[in-house]
Structures are given as structure tokens and as C-alpha cells.
C-alpha atoms as a PDB file:
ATOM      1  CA  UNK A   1       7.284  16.782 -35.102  1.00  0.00           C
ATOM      2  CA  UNK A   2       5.874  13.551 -33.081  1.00  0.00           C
ATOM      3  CA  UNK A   3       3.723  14.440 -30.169  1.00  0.00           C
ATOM      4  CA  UNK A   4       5.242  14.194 -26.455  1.00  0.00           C
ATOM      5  CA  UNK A   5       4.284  10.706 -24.830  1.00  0.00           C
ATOM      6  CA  UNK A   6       2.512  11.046 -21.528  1.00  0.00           C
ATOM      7  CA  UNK A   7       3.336   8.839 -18.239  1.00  0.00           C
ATOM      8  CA  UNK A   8       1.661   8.981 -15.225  1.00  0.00           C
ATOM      9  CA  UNK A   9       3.141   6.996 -12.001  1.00  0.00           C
ATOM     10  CA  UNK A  10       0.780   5.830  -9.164  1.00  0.00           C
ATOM     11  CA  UNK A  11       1.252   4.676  -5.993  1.00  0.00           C
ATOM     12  CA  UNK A  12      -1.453   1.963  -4.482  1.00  0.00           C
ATOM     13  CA  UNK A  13      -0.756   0.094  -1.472  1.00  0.00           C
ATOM     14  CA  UNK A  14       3.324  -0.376  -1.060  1.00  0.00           C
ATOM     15  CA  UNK A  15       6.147   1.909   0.481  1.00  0.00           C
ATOM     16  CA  UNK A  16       6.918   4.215  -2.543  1.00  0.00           C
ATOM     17  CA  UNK A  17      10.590   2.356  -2.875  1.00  0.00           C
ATOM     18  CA  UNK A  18       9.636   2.004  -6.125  1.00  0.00           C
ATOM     19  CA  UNK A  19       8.883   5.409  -6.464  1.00  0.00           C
ATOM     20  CA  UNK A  20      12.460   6.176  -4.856  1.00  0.00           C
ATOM     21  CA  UNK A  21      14.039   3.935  -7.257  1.00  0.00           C
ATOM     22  CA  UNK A  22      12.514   6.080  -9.912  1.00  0.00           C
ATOM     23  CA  UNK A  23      14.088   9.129  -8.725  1.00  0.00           C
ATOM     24  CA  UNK A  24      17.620   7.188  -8.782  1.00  0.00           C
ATOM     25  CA  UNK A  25      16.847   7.319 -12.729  1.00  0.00           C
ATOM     26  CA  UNK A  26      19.118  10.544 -11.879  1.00  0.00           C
ATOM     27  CA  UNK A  27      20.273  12.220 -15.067  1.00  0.00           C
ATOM     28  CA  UNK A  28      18.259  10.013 -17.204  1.00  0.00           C
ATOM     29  CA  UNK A  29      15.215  11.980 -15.699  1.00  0.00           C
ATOM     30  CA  UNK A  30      16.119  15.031 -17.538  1.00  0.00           C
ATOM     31  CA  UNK A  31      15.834  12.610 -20.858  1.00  0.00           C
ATOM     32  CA  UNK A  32      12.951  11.108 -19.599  1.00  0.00           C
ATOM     33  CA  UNK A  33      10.879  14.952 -19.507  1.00  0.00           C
ATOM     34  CA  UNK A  34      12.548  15.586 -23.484  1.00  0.00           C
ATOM     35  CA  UNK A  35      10.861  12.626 -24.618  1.00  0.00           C
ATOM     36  CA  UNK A  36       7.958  12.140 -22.159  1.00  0.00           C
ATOM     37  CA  UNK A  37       5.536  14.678 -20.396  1.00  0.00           C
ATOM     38  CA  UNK A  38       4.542  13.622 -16.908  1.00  0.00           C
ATOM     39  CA  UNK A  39       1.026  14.147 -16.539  1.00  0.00           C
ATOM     40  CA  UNK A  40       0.732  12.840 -12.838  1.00  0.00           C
ATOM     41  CA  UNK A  41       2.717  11.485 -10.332  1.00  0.00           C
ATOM     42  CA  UNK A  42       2.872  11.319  -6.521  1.00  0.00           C
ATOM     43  CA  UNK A  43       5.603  13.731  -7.171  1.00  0.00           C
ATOM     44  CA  UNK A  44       3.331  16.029  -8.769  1.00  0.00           C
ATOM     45  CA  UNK A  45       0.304  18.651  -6.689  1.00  0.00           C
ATOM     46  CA  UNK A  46      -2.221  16.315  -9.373  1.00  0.00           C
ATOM     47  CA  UNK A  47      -5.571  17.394  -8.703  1.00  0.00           C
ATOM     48  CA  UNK A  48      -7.507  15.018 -11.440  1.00  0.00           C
ATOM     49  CA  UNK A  49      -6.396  11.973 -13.137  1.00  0.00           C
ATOM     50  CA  UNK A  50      -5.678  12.862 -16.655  1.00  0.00           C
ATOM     51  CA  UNK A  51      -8.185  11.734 -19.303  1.00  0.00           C
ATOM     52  CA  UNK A  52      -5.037  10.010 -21.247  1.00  0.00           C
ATOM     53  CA  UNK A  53      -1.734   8.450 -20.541  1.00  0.00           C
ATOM     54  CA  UNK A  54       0.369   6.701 -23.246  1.00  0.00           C
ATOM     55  CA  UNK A  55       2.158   4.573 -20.253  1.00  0.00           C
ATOM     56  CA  UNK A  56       0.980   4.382 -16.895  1.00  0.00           C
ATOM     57  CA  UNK A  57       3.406   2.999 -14.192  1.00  0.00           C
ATOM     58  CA  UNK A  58       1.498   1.247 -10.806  1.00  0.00           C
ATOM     59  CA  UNK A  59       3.163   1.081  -7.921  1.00  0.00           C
ATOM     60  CA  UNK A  60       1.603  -1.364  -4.678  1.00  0.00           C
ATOM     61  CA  UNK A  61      -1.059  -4.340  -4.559  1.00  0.00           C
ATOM     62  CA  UNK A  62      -4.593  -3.433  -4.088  1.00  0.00           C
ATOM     63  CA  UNK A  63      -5.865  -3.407  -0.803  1.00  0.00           C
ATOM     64  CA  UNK A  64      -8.753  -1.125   0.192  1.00  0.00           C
ATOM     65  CA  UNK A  65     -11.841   0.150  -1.852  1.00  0.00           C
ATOM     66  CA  UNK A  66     -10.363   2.770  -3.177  1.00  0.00           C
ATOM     67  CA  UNK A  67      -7.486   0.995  -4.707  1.00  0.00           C
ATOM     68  CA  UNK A  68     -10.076  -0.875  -6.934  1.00  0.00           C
ATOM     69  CA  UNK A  69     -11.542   2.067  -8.207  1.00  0.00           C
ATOM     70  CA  UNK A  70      -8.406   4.382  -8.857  1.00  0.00           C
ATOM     71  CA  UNK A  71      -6.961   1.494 -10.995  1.00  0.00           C
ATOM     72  CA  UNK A  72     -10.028   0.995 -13.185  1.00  0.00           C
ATOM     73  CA  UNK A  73      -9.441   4.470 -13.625  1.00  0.00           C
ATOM     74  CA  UNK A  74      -6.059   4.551 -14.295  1.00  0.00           C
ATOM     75  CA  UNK A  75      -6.397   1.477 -17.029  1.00  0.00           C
ATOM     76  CA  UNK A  76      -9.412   2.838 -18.700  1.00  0.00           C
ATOM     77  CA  UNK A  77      -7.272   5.940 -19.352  1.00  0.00           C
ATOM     78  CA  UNK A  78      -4.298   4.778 -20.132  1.00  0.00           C
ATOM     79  CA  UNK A  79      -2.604   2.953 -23.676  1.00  0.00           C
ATOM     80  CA  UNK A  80      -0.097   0.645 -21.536  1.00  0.00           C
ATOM     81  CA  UNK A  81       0.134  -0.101 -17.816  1.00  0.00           C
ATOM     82  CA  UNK A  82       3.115  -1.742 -16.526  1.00  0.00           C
ATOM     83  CA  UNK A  83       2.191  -3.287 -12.854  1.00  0.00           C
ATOM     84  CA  UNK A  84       5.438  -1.187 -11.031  1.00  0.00           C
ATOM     85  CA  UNK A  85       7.413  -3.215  -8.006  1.00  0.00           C
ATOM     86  CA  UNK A  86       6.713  -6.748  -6.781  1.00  0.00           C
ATOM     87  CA  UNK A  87       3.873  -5.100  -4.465  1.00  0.00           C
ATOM     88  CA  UNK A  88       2.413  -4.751  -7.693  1.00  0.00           C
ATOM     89  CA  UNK A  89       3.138  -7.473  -9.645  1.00  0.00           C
ATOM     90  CA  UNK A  90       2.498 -10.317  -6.750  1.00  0.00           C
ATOM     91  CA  UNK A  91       1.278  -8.568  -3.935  1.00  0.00           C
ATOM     92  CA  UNK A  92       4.338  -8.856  -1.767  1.00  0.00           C
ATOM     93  CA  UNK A  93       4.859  -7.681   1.506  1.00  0.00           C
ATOM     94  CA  UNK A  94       1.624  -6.075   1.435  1.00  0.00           C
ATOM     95  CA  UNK A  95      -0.460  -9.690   0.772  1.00  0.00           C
ATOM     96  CA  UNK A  96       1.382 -11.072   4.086  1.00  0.00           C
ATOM     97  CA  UNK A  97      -1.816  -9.819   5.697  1.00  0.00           C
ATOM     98  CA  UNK A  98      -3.671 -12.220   3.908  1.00  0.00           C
ATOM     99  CA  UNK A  99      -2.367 -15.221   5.979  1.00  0.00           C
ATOM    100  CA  UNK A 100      -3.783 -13.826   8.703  1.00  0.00           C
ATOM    101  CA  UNK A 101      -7.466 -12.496  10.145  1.00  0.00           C
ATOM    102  CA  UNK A 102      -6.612  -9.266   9.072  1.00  0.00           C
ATOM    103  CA  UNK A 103     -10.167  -7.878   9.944  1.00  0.00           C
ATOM    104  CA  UNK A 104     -10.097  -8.898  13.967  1.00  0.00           C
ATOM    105  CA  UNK A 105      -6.342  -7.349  14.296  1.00  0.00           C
ATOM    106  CA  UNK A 106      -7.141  -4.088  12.636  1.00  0.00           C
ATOM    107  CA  UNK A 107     -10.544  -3.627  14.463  1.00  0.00           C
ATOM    108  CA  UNK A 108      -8.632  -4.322  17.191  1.00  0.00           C
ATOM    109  CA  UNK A 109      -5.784  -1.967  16.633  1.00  0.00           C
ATOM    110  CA  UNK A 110      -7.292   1.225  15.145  1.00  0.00           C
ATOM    111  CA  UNK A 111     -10.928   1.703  15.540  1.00  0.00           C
ATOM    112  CA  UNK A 112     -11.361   1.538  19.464  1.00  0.00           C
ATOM    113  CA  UNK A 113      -8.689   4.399  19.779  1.00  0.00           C
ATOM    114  CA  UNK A 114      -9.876   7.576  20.927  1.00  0.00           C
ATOM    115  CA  UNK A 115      -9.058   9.520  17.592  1.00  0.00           C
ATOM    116  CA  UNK A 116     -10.489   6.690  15.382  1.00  0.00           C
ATOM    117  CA  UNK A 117     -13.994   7.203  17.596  1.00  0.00           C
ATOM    118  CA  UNK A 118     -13.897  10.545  16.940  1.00  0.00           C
ATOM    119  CA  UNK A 119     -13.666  11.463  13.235  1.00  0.00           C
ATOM    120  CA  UNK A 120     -14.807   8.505  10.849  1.00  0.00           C
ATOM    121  CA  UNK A 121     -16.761  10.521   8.063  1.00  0.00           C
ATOM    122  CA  UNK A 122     -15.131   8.192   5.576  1.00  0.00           C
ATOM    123  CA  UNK A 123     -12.420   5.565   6.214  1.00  0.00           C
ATOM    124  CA  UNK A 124     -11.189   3.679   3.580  1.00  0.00           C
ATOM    125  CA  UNK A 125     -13.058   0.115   3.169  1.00  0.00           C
ATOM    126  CA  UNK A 126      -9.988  -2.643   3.729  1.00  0.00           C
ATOM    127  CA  UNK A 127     -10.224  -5.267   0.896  1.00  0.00           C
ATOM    128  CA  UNK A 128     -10.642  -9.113   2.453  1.00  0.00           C
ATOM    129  CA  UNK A 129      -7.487 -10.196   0.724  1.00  0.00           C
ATOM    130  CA  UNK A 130      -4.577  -7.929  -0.791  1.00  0.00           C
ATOM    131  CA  UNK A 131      -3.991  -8.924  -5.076  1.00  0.00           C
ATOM    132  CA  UNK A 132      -1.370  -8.031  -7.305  1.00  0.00           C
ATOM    133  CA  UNK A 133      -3.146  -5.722 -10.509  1.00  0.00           C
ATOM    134  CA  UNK A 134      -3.614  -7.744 -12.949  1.00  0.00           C
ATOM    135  CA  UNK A 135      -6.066  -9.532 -11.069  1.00  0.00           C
ATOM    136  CA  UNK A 136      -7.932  -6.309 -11.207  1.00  0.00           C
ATOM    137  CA  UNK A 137      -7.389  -5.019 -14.693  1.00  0.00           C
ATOM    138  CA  UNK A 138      -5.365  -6.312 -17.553  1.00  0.00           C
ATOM    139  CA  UNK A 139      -1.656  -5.422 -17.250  1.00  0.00           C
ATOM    140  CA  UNK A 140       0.628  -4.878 -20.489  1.00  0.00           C
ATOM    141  CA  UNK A 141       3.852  -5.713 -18.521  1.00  0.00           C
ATOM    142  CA  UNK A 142       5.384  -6.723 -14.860  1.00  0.00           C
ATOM    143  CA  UNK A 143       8.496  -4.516 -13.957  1.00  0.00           C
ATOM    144  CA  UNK A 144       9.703  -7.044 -10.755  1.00  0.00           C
ATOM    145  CA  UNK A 145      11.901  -5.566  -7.841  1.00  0.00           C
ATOM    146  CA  UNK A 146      11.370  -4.678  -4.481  1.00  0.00           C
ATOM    147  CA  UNK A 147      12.382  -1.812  -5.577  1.00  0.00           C
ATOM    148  CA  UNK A 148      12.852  -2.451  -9.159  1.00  0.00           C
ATOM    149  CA  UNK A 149      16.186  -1.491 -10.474  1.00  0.00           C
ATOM    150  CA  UNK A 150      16.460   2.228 -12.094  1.00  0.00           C
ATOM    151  CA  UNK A 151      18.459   0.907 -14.912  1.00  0.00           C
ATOM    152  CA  UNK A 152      15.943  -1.202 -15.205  1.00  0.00           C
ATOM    153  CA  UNK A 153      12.802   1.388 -15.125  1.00  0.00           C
ATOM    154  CA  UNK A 154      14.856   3.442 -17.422  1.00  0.00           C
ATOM    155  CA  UNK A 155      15.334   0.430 -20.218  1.00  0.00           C
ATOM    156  CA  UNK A 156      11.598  -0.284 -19.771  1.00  0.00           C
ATOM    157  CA  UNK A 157      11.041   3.507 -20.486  1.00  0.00           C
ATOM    158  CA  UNK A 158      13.301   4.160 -22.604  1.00  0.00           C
ATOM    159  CA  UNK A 159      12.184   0.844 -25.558  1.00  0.00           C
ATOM    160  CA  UNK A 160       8.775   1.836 -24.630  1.00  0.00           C
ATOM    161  CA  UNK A 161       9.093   5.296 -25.886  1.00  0.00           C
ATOM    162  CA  UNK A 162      10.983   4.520 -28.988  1.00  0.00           C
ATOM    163  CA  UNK A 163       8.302   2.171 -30.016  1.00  0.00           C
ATOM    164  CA  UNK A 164       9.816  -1.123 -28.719  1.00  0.00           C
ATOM    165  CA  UNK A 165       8.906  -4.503 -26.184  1.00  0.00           C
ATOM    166  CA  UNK A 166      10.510  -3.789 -22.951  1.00  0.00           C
ATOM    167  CA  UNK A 167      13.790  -6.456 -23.127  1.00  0.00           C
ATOM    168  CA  UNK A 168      13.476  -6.399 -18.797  1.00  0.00           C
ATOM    169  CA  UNK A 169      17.020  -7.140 -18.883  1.00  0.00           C
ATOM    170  CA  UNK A 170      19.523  -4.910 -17.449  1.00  0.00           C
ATOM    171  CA  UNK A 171      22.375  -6.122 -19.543  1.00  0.00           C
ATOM    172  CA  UNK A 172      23.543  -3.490 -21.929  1.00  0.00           C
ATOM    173  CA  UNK A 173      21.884  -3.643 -25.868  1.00  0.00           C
ATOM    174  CA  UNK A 174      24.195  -3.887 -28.073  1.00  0.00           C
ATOM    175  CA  UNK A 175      23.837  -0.580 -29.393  1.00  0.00           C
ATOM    176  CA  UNK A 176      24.364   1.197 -26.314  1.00  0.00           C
END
């Protein structure tokens, strides 16, 4: 019998629509866990990224420190990484900040408030411009969509599991 393949989802800087999208996959998510073990998820109480991942689906652009290091991560430890969500594959709404001084208005917004003076063991460093991931790491495939289409995540899924190229169209195969 043919090991399980492992997916992990991840969710960077974006809204999680693509996320939500995901969970429209509906019925096809009970297919998805016979033929796929999720290792980690946003879904999921995941304590430690998982040393392997056969397919790992990013969701968002990077935008702060610790989006740079969680996806060198992620890629080192996983086989294929599809950049999830236009946030992901272009930067999107998220990169809007980068027509503007982005630095000045968040200073300006959040750290002279009384709770930001008061607790500020660690906040997250915000990146000088927002980029799409594979500017960051090398990306097997783009699924576009702001949210991407669940018939579409599932085709992606589902010729990725049975050993084929994603077709990223949502027309039906012929053998469907």
C-alpha cells in the first residue's frame, strides 16, 4: 500500500479567504484526508512545523521578519509549494502599502498608543516592502484568486496527488 501524502497549509500575511475557500472544498475534504494526511494547518492546534510535507500550500505575501523565516522553513521542508491566493502569488492587497511610507504611518498609528508603550518584548519587525513568495524561495506553482476557486484548489490537489501537473483550469477533464 502507497504511503499517505502530507499537506500542510500556511497562512502569511493575507485575510485567510483563501483559507475559507479551502473549507468550501466541502465534501471533497473528506477525499482530501483518504488520500492526504494534514500535517499542519491554521486549522490545526500545530505546535512545530513538521520536518516533511509532500505539498505545502502558502497563503499571503511576506511582510514582516517573521514571514521570511517561516517560509524558508516551510520550503526547506517541503517536496512542492504552491504560492496559495494572489496575496501570495503577487502580493496583492497586502503590497498596496508599498506605494506608500508605510514606516511614518504605522509609527504613527500603533507605537505611541498607550498599550503599544507598555508591552513591546518582541513585536514583529515590518518588512520595507511587501513580495509575493517566490521572490523569497522558489515556488513549484501559482494557484491565482482572491480567493482562489475551491474547484480549483481541489483540481490542483487532486492531479497533484495522483502524480500529475496541476491543469489550473476549472473546466471539467474529460474523464470526470
Amino acid at each position: 500500500m502507497e504511503e499517505m501524502k502530507t499537506l500542510g497549509t500556511f497562512w502569511l500575511g493575507g485575510c485567510s479567504g483563501c483559507h475559507m475557500s479551502f473549507l468550501d472544498l466541502d465534501e471533497q475534504l473528506v477525499a482530501l484526508n483518504q488520500r492526504a494526511r494534514v500535517v499542519a494547518s491554521p486549522f490545526m492546534d500545530t505546535r512545530a512545523l513538521p520536518e516533511h510535507m509532500d505539498i505545502a500550500l502558502v497563503e499571503g505575501a511576506v511582510s514582516m521578519d517573521e514571514h521570511l523565516v517561516q517560509l524558508q522553513r516551510i520550503r526547506e521542508r517541503s517536496r512542492i509549494l504552491i504560492a496559495f491566493g494572489d496575496c501570495a502569488v503577487n502580493g496583492n492587497v497586502t503590497a498596496m502599502r508599498n506605494c506608500s511610507n508605510h514606516k511614518t504611518s504605522l509609527l504613527e498609528r500603533f507605537s505611541t498608543t498607550p498599550v503599544a508603550q507598555q508591552r513591546s518584548d518582541h513585536l514583529p519587525q515590518v518588512l520595507e516592502r511587501v513580495v509575493p513568495l517566490h521572490t523569497v524561495v522558489p515556488v513549484e506553482y501559482h494557484l491565482p484568486g482572491c480567493p482562489p476557486d475551491a474547484d480549483l484548489i481541489w483540481r490542483v490537489l487532486d492531479d497533484l496527488l495522483d502524480g500529475r501537473n496541476p491543469t489550473f483550469e476549472l473546466e471539467h477533464r474529460a474523464n470526470d
